[in-house]
N, C-alpha and C. Protein backbone atom coordinates (compact mmCIF):
# COMPACT_ATOMS: atom_id res chain seq x y z
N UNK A 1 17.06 24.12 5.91
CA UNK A 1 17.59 22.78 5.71
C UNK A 1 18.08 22.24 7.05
N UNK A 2 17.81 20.64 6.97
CA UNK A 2 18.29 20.15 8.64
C UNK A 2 19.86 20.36 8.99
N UNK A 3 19.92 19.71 9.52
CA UNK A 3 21.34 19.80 10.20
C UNK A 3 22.14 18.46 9.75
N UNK A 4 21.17 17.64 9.51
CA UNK A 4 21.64 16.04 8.84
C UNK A 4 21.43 16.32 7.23
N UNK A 5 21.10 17.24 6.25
CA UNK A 5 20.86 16.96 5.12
C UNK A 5 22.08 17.92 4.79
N UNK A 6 22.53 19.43 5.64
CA UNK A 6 24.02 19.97 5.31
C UNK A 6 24.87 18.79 5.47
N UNK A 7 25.18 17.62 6.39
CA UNK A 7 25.69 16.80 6.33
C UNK A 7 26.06 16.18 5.42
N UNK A 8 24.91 15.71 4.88
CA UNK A 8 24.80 15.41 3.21
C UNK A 8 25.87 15.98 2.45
N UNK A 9 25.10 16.97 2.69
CA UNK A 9 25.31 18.25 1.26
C UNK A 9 27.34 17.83 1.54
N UNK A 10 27.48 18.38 3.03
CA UNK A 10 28.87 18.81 2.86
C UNK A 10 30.00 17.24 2.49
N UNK A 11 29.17 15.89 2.70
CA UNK A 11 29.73 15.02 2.36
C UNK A 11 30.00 14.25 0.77
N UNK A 12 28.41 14.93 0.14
CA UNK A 12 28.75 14.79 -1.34
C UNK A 12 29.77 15.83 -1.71
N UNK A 13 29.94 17.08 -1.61
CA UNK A 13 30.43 17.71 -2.35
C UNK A 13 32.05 17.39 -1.61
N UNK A 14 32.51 17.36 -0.63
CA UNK A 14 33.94 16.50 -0.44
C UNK A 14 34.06 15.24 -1.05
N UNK A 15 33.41 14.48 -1.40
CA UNK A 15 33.37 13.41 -2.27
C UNK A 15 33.78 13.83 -3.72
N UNK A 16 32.94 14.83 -4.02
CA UNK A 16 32.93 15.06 -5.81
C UNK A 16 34.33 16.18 -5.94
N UNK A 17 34.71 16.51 -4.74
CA UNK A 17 35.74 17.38 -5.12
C UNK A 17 36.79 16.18 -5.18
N UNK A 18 36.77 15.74 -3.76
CA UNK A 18 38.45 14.24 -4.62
C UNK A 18 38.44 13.66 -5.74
N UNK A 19 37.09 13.17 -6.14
CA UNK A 19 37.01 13.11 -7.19
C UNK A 19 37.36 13.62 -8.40
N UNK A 20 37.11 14.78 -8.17
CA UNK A 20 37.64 15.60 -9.27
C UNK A 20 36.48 15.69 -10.11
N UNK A 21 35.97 15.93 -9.60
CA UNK A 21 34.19 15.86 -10.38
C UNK A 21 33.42 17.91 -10.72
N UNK A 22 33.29 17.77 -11.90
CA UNK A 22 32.64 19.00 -12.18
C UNK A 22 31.37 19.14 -12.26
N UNK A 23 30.62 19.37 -10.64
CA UNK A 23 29.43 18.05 -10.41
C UNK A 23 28.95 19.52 -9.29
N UNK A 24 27.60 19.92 -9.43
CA UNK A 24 27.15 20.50 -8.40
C UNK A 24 26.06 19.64 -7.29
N UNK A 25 26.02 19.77 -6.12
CA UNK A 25 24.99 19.20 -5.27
C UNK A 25 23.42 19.91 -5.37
N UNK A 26 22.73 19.26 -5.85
CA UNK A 26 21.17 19.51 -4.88
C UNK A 26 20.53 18.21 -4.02
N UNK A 27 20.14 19.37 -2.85
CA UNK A 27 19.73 18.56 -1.96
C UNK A 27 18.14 18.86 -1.95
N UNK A 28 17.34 18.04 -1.66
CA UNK A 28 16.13 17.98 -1.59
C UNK A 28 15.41 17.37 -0.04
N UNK A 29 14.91 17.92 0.62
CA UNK A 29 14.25 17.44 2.00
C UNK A 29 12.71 17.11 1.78
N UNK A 30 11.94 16.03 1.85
CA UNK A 30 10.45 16.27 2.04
C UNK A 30 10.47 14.75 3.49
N UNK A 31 9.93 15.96 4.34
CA UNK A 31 9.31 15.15 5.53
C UNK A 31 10.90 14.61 5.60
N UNK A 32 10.72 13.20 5.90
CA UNK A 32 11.98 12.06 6.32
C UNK A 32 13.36 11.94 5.38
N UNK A 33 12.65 12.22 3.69
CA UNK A 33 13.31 11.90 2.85
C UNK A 33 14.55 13.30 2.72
N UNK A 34 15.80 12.63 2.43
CA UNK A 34 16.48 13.42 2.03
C UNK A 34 16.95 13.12 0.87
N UNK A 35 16.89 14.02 -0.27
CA UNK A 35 17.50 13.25 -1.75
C UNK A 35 18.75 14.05 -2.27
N UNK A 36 19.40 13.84 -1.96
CA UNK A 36 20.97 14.34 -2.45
C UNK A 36 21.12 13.64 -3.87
N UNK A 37 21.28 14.23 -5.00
CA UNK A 37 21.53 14.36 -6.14
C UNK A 37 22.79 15.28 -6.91
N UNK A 38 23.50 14.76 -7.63
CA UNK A 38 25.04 15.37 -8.19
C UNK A 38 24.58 15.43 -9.57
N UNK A 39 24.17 16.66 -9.88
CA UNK A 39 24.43 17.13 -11.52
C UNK A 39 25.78 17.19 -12.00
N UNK A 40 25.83 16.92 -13.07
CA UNK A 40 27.05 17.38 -14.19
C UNK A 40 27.35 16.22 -15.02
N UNK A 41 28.40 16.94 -15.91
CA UNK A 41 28.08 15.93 -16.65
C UNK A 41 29.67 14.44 -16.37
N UNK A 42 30.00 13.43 -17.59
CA UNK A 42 31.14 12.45 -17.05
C UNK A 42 30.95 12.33 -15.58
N UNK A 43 29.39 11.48 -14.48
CA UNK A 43 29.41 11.05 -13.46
C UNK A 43 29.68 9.72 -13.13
N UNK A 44 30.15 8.96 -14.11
CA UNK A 44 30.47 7.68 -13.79
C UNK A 44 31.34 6.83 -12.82
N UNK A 45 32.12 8.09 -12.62
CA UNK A 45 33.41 7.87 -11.93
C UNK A 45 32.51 7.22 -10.49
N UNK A 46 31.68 8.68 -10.48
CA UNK A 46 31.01 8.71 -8.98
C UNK A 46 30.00 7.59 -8.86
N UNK A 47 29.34 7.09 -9.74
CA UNK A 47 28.58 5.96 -10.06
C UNK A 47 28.64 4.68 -9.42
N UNK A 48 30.17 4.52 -10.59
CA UNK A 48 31.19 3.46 -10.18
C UNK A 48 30.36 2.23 -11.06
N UNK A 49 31.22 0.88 -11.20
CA UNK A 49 30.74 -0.31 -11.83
C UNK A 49 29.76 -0.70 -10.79
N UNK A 50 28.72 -1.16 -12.05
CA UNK A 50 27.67 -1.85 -11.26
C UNK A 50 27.09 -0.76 -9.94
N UNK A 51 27.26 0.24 -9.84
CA UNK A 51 26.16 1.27 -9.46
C UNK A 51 26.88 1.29 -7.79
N UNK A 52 28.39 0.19 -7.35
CA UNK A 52 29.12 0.30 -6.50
C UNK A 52 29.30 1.37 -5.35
N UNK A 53 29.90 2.38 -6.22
CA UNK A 53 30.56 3.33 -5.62
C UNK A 53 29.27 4.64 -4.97
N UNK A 54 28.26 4.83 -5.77
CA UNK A 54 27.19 5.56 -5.85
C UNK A 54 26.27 4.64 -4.60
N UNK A 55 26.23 3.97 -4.65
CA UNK A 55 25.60 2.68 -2.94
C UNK A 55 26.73 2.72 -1.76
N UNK A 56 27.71 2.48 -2.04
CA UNK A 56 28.65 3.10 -1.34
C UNK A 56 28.26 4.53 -0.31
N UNK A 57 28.30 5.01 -1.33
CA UNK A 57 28.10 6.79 -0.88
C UNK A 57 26.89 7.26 -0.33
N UNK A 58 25.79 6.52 -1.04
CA UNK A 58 24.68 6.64 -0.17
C UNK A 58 24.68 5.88 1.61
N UNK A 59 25.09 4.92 0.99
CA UNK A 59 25.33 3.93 2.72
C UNK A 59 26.52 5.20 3.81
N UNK A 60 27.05 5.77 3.25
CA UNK A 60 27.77 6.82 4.20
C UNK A 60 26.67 7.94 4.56
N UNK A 61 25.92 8.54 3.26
CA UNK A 61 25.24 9.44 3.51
C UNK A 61 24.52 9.57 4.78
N UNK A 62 24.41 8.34 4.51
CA UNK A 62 22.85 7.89 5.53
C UNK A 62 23.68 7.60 6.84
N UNK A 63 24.49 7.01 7.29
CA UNK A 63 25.27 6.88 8.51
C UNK A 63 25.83 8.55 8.68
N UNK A 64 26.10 9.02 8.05
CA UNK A 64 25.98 10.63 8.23
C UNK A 64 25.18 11.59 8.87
N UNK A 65 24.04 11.30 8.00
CA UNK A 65 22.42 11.93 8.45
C UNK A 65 22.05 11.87 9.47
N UNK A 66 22.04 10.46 9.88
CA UNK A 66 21.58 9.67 11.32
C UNK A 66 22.30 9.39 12.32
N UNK A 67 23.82 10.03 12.19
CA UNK A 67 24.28 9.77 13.32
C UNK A 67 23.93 10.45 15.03
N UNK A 68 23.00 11.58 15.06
CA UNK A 68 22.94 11.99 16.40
C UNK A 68 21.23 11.28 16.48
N UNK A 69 20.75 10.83 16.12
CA UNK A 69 19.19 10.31 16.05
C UNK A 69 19.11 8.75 16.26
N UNK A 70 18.37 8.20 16.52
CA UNK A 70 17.81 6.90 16.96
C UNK A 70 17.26 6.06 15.82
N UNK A 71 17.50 5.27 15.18
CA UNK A 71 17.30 4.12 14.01
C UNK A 71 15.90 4.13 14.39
N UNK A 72 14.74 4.75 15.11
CA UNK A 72 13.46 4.37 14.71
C UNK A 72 12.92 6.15 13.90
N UNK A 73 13.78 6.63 13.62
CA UNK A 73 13.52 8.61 13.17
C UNK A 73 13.29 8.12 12.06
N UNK A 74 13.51 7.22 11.68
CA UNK A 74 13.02 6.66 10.32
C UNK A 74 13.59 7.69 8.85
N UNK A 75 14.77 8.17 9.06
CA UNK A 75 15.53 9.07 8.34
C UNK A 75 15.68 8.17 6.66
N UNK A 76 15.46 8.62 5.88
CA UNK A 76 15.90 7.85 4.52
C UNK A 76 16.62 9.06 3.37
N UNK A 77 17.88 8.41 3.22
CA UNK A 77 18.36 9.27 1.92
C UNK A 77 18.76 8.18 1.08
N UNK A 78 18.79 9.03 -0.29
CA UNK A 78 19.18 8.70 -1.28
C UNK A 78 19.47 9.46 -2.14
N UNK A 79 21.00 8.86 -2.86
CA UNK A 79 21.73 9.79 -3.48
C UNK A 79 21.60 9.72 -4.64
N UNK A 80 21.77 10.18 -5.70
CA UNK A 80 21.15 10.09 -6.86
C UNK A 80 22.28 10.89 -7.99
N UNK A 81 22.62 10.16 -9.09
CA UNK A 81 23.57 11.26 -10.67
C UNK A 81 22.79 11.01 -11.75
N UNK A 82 22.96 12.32 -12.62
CA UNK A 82 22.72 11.90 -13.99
C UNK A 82 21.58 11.25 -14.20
N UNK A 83 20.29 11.01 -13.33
CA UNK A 83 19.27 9.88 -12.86
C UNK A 83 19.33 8.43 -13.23
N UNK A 84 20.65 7.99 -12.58
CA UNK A 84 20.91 6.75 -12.51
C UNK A 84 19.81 6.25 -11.82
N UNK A 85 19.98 6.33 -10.92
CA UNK A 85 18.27 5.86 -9.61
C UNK A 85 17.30 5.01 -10.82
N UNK A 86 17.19 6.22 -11.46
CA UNK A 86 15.61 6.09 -12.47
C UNK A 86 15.93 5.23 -13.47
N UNK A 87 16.92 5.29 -14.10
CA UNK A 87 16.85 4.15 -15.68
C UNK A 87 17.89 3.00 -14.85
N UNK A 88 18.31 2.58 -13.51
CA UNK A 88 18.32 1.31 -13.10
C UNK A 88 17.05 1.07 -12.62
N UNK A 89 16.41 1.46 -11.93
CA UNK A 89 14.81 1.05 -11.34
C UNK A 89 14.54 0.58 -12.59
N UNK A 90 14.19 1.11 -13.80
CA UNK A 90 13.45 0.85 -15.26
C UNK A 90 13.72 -0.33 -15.17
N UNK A 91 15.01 -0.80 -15.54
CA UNK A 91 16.26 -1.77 -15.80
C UNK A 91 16.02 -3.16 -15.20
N UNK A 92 15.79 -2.75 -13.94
CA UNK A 92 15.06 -4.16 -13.05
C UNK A 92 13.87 -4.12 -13.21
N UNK A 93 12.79 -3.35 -13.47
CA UNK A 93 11.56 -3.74 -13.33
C UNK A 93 11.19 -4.41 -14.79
N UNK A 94 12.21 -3.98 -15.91
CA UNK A 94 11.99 -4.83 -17.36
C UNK A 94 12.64 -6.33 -16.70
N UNK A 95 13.65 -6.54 -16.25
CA UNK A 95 14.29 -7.96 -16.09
C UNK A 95 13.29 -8.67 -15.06
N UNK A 96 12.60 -7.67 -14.01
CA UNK A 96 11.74 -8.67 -13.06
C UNK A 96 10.30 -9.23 -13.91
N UNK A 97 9.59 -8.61 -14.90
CA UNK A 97 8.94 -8.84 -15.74
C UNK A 97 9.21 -9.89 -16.29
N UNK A 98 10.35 -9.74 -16.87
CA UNK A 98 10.87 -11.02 -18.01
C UNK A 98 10.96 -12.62 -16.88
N UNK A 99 11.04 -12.02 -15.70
CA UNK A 99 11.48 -13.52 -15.21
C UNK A 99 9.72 -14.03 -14.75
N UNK A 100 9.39 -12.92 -14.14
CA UNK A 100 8.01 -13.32 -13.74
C UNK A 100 7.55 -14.04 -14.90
N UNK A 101 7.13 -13.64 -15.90
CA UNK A 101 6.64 -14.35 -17.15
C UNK A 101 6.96 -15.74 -17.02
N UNK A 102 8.29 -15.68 -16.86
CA UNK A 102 8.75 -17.07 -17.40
C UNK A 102 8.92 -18.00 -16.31
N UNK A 103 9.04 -17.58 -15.42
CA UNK A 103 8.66 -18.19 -14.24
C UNK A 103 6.96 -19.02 -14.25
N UNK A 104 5.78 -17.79 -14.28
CA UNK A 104 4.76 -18.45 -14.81
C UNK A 104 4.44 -18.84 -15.58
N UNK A 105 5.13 -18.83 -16.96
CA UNK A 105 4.40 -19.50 -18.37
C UNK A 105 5.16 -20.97 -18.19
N UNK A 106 6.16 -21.31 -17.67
CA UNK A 106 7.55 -22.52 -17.37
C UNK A 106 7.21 -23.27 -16.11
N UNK A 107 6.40 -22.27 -15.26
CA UNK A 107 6.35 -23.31 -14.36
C UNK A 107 7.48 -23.31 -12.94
N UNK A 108 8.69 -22.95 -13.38
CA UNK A 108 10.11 -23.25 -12.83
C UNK A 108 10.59 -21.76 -12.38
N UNK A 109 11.32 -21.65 -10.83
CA UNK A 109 12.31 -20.91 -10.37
C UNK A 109 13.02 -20.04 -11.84
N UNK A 110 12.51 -18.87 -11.51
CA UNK A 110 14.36 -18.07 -12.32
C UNK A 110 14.77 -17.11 -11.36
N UNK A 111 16.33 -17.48 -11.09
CA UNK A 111 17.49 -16.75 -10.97
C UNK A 111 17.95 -15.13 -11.47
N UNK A 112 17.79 -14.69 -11.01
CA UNK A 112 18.12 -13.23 -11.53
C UNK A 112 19.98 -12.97 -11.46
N UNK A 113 20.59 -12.45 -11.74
CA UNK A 113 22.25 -12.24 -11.58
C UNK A 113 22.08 -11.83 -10.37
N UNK A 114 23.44 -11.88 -9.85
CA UNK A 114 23.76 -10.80 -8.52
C UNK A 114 23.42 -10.16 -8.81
N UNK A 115 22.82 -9.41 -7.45
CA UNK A 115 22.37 -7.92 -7.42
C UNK A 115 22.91 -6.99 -5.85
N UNK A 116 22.60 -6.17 -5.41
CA UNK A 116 22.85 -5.59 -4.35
C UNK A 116 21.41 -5.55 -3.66
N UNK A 117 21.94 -5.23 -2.54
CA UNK A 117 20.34 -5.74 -1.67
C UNK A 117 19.46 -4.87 -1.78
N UNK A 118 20.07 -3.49 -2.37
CA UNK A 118 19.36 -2.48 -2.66
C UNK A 118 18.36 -2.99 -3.72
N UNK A 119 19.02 -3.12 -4.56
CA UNK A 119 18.36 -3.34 -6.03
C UNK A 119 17.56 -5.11 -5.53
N UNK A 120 17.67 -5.86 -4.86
CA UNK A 120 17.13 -7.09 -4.55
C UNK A 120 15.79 -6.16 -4.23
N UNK A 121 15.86 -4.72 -2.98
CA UNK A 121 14.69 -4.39 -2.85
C UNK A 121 13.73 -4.11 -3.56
N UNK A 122 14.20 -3.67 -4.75
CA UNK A 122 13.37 -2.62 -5.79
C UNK A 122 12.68 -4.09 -6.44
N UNK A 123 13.52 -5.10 -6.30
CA UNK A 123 12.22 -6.43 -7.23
C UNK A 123 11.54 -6.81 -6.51
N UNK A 124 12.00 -7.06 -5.58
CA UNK A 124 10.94 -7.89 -4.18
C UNK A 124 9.83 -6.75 -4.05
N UNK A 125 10.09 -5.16 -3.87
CA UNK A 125 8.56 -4.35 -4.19
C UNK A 125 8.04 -4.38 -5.37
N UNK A 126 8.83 -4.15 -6.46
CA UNK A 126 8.10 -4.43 -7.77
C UNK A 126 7.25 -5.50 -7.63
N UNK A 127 7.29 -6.82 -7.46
CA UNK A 127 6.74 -8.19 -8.00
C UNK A 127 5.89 -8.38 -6.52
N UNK A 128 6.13 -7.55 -5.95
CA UNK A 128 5.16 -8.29 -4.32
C UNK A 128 3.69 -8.07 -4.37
N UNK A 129 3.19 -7.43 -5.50
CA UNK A 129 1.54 -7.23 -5.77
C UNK A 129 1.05 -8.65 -6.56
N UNK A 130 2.16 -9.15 -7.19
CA UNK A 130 1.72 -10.69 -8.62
C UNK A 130 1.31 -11.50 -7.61
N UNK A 131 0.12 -11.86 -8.12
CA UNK A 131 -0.63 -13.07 -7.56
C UNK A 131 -0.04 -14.35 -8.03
N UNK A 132 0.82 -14.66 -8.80
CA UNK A 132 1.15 -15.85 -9.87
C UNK A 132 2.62 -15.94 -9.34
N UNK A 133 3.32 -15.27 -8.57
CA UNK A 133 4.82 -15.41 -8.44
C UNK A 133 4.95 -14.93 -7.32
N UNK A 134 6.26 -15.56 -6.41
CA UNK A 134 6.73 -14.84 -5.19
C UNK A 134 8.13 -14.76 -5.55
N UNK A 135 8.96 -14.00 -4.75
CA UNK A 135 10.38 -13.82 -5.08
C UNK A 135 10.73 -14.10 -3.64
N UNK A 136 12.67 -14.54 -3.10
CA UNK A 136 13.10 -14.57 -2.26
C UNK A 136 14.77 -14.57 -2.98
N UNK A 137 15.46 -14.33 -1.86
CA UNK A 137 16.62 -13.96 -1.97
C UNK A 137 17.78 -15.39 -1.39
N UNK A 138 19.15 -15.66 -2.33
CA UNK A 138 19.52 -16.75 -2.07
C UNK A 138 20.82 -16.28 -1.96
N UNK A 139 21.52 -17.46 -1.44
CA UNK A 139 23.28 -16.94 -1.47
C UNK A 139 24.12 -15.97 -0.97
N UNK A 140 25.25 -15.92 -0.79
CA UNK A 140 25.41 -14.82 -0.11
C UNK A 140 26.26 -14.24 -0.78
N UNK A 141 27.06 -12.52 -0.16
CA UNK A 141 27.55 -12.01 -0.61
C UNK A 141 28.52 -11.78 -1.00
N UNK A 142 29.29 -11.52 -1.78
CA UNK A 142 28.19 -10.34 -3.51
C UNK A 142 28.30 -11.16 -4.07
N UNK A 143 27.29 -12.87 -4.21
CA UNK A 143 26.90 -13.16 -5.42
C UNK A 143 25.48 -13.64 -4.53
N UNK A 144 24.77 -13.08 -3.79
CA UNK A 144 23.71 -13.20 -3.45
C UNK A 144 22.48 -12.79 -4.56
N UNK A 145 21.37 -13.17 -4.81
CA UNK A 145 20.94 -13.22 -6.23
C UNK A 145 19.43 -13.34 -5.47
N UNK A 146 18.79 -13.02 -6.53
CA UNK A 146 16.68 -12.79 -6.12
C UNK A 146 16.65 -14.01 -7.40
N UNK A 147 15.54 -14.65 -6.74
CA UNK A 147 14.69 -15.77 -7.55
C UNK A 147 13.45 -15.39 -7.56
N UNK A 148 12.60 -15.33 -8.94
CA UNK A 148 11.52 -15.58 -9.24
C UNK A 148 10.86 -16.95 -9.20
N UNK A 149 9.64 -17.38 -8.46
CA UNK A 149 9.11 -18.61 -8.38
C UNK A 149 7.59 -18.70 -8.51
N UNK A 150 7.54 -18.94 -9.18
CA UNK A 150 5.42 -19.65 -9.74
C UNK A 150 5.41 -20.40 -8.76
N UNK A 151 3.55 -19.52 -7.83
CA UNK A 151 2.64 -20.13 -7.10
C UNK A 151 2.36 -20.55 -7.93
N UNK A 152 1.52 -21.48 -6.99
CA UNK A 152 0.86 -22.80 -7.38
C UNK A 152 -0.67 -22.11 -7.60
């Protein structure tokens, strides 16, 4: 294991211990990616509202990882509980659906809620293959928000 993914390791698990979390670490390395993941169970704490505190922690991770390396090492982590990651990805790609639709069957801009720029990313890749819709990002933060919009 690298020397930036013990980093990881040793920063989730000081995290989940203040916490007070009955939460083990796995860490996962392939190539660039590092995926730090917290099993156990009651992870919400670590979560946090609106997926907060868990973006939070990743945004440290990663200033962690990369601190003796150069922003082009192209280092990427992501932290992951309970596979939150996975049933929010689901979560937006059902709501980016619903707007695309209606965006093209209407004709008209839709607004998505605030989101985090993270999650702004996961729609802007989801929807960037639709020939019938483009998305862009409005407002600023944290009530900065992704719009769905029907080409012409």
């Amino acid at each position: 294991m690298s020397d930036s993914a013990d980093r990881v390791r040793d920063l989730l698990e000081h995290v989940s211990e203040a916490l007070a979390l009955d939460a083990d670490v796995v860490i996962e390395e392939e190539g660039r990616i590092i995926k730090a993941t917290l099993e156990g169970d009651d992870l919400g704490l670590f979560i946090g509202r609106h997926g907060q505190t868990i973006d939070a922690v990743q945004h440290l991770a990663f200033k962690t990882a990369t601190r003796d390396q150069p922003p082009s090492a192209g280092v990427r982590v992501v932290v992951d509980a309970a596979g939150y990651r996975d049933r929010r990805e689901q979560a937006l790609q059902r709501q980016a659906d619903e707007a695309a639709e209606k965006a093209a069957s209407t004709g008209r801009p839709v607004a998505l809620d605030a989101m985090s720029a993270t999650e702004r990313k996961v729609v802007h890749e989801y929807l960037k293959d639709r020939e019938d819709v483009e998305t862009y990002s409005e407002g600023t933060e944290p009530d900065r928000h992704l719009v769905v919009a029907p080409l012409d």
